[in-house]
Protein backbone atom coordinates (compact mmCIF):
# COMPACT_ATOMS: atom_id res chain seq x y z
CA UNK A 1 -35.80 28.67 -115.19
CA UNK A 2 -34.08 26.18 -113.40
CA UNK A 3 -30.27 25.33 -113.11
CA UNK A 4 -27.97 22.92 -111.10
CA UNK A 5 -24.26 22.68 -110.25
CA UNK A 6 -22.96 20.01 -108.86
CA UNK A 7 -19.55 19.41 -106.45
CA UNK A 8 -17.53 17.17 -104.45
CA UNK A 9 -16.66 18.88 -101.79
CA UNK A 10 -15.74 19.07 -97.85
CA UNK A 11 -14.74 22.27 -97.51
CA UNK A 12 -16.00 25.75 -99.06
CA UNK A 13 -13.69 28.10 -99.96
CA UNK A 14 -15.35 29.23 -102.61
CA UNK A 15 -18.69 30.47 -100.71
CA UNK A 16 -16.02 32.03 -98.04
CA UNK A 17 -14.71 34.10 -100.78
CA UNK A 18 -18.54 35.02 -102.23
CA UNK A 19 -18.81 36.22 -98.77
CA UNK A 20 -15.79 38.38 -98.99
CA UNK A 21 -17.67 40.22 -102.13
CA UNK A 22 -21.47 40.10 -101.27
CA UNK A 23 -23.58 40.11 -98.05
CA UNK A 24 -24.96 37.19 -97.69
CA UNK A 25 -26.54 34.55 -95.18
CA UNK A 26 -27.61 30.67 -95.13
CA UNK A 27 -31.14 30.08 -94.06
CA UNK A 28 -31.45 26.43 -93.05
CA UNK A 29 -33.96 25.08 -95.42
CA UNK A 30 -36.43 22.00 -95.69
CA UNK A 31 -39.42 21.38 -92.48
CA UNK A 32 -39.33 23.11 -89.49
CA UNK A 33 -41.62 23.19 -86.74
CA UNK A 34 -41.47 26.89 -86.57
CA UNK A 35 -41.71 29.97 -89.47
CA UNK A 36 -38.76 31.60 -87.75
CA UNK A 37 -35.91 31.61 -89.89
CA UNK A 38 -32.76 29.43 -88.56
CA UNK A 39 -29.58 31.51 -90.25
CA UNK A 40 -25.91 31.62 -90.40
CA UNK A 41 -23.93 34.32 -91.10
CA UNK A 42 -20.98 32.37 -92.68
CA UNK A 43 -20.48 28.92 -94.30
CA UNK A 44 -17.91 27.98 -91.38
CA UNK A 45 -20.82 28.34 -89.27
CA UNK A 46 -22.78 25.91 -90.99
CA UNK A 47 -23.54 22.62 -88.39
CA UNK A 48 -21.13 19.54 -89.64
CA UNK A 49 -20.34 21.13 -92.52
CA UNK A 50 -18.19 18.34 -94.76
CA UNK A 51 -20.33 15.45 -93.48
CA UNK A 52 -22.96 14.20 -95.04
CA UNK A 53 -26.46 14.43 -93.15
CA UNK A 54 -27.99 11.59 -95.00
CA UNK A 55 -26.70 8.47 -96.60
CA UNK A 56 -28.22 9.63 -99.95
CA UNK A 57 -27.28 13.29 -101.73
CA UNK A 58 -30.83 14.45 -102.51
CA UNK A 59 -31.75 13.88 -98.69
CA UNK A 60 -28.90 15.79 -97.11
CA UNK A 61 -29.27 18.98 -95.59
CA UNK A 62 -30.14 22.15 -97.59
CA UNK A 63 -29.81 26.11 -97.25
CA UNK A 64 -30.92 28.81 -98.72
CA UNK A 65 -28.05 31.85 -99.87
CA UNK A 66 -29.96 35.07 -100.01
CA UNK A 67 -28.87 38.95 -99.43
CA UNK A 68 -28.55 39.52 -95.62
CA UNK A 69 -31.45 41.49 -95.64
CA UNK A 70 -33.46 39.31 -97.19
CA UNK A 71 -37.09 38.07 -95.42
CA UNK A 72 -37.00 34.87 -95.94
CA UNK A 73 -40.57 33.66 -95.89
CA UNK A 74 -41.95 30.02 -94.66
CA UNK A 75 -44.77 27.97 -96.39
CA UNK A 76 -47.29 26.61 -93.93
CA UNK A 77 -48.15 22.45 -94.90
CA UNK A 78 -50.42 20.27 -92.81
CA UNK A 79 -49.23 19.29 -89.44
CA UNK A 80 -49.18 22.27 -88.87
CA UNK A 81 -45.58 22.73 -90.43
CA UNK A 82 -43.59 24.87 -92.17
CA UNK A 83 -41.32 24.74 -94.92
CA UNK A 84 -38.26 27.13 -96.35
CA UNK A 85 -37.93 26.78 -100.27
CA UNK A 86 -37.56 28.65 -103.44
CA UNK A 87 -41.10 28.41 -103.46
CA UNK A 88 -41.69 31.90 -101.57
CA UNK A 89 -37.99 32.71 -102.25
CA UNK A 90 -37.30 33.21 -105.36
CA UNK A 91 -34.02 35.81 -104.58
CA UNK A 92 -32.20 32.65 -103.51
CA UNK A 93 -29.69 29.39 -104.55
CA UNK A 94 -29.98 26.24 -102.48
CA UNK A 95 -26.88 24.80 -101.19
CA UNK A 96 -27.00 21.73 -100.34
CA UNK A 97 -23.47 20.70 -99.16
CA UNK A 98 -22.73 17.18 -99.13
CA UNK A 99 -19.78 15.66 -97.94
CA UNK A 100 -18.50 13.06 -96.36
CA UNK A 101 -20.65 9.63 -95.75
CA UNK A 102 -18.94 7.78 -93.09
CA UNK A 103 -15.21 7.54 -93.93
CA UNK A 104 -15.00 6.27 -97.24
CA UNK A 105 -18.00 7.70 -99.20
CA UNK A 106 -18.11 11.45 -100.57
CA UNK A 107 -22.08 12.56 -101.18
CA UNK A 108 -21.79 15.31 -104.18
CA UNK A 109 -23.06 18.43 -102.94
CA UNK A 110 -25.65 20.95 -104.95
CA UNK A 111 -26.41 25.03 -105.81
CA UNK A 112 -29.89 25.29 -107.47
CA UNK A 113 -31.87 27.94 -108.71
CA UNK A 114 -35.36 28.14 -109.91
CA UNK A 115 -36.08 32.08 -110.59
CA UNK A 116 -34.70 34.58 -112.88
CA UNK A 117 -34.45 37.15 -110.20
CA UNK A 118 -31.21 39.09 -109.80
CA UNK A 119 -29.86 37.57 -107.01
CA UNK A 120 -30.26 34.20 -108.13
CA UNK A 121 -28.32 34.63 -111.61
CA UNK A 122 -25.98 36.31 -110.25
């Protein structure tokens, strides 16, 4: 299964107010040089958060929502590498935020799933 929203957006009230009902965290996602988890504890927390870190959507920065108590789990790829993705972690959404492109351009941001598990759907 595998399902998308998309959202212009610079600011996240809605994921403050998720966080108000559920326990949740952000894993920074994508290549790391490491397999220790980078995570925030809120969405206000999140580096630049409203400006875009690339000049294209699908190459901005993405996280990974799970339960606080998740483990989040890191892929090893040649380099030696790692990589944070659905992949291993299926009882997550990616958020990739968007935002702002300079002054003038607004990237659309993204939540994606690609499990059935519980967390995800819900």
């Amino acid at each position: 299964m595998s399902a998308q929203i998309h959202f212009f957006a610079t600011e996240m009230p809605l994921l403050e107010a998720v966080e108000d009902a559920k326990d949740i965290r952000y894993v920074q996602g994508g290549r790391s040089d490491t397999d220790a988890a980078k995570s925030y504890s809120t969405v206000t927390a999140l580096p630049n958060l409203g400006k875009a870190s690339a000049e294209s959507a699908v190459n901005c920065r993405t996280f990974l929502i799970c339960h606080r108590t998740e483990v989040v789990r890191a892929r090893e790829v040649a380099g030696p590498a790692y990589v944070f993705d659905q992949l291993l972690n299926p009882n997550t959404v990616t958020f990739t935020p968007g935002g702002l492109w300079g002054d003038d351009i607004l990237l659309h941001g993204r939540f994606a799933l690609a499990s059935k598990e519980a967390f995800s759907s819900e």
